[in-house]
C-alpha atoms as a PDB file:
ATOM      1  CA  UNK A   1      32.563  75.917  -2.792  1.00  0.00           C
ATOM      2  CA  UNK A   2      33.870  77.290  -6.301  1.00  0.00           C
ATOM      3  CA  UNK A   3      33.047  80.291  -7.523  1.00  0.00           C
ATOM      4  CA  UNK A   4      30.782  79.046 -10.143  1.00  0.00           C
ATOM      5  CA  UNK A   5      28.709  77.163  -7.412  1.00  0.00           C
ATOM      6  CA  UNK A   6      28.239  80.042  -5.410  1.00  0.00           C
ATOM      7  CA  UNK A   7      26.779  82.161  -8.291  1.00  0.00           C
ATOM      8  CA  UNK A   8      24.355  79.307  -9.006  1.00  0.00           C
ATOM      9  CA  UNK A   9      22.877  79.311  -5.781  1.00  0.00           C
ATOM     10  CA  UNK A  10      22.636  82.904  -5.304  1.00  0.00           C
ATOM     11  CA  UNK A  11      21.035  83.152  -8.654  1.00  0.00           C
ATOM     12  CA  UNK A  12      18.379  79.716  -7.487  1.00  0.00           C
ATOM     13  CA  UNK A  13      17.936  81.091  -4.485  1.00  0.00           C
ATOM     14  CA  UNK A  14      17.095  84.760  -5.679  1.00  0.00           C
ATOM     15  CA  UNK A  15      14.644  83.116  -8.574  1.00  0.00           C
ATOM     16  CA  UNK A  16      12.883  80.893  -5.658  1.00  0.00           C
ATOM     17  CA  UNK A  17      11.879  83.925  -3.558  1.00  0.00           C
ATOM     18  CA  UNK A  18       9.303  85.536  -6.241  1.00  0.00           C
ATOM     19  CA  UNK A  19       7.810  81.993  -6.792  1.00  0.00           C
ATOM     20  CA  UNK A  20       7.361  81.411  -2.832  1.00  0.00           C
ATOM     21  CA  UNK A  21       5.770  85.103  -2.914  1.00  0.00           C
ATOM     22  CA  UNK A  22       3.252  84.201  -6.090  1.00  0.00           C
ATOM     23  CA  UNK A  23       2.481  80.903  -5.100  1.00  0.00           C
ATOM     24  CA  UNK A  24       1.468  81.736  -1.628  1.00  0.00           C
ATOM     25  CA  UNK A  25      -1.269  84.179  -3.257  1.00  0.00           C
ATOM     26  CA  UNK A  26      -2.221  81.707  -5.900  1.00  0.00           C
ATOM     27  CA  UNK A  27      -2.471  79.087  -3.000  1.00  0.00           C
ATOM     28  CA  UNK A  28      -5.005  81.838  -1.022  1.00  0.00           C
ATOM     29  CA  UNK A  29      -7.058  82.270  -3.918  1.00  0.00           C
ATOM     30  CA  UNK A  30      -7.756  79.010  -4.460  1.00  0.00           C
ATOM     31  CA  UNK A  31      -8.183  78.365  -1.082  1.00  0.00           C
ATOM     32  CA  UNK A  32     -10.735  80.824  -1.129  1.00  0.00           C
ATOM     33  CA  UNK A  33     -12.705  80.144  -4.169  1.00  0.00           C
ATOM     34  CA  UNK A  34     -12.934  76.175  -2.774  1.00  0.00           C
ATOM     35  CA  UNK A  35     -14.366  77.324   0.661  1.00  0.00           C
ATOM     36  CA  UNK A  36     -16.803  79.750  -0.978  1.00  0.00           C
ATOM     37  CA  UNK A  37     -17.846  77.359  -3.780  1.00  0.00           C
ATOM     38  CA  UNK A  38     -18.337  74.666  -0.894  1.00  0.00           C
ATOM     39  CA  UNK A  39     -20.064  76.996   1.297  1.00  0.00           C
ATOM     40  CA  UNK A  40     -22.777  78.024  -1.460  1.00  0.00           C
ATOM     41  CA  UNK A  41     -21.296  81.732  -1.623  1.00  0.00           C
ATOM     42  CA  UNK A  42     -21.833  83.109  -5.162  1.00  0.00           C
ATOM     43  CA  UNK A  43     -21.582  86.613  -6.413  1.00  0.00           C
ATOM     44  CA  UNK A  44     -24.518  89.141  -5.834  1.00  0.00           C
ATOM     45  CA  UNK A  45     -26.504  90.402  -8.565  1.00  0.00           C
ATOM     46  CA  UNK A  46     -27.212  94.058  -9.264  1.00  0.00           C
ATOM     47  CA  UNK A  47     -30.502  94.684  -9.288  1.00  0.00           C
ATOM     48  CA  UNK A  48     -31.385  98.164 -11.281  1.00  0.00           C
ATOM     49  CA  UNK A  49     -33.164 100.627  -8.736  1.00  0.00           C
END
């Protein structure tokens, strides 16, 4: 492998760790939000005391 190749895949593969990091929380979110929407889970309301 040339030189050239082997800083392009240290730079890809550096640049795809972030994105597997943020997509697996974006992934749990909406996850999340589906099964709650699905289940009938909505946000409580304050009621003044």
């Amino acid at each position: 492998m040339s030189n050239l190749e082997s800083i392009f895949w240290h730079i890809l593969g550096y640049a795809a760790m972030p994105v597997i990091f943020l997509g697996g929380f974006v992934a749990v979110f909406f996850g999340a939000a589906i099964i709650l929407h699905f289940t009938g889970n909505v946000p409580t309301k304050d009621e003044p005391s």
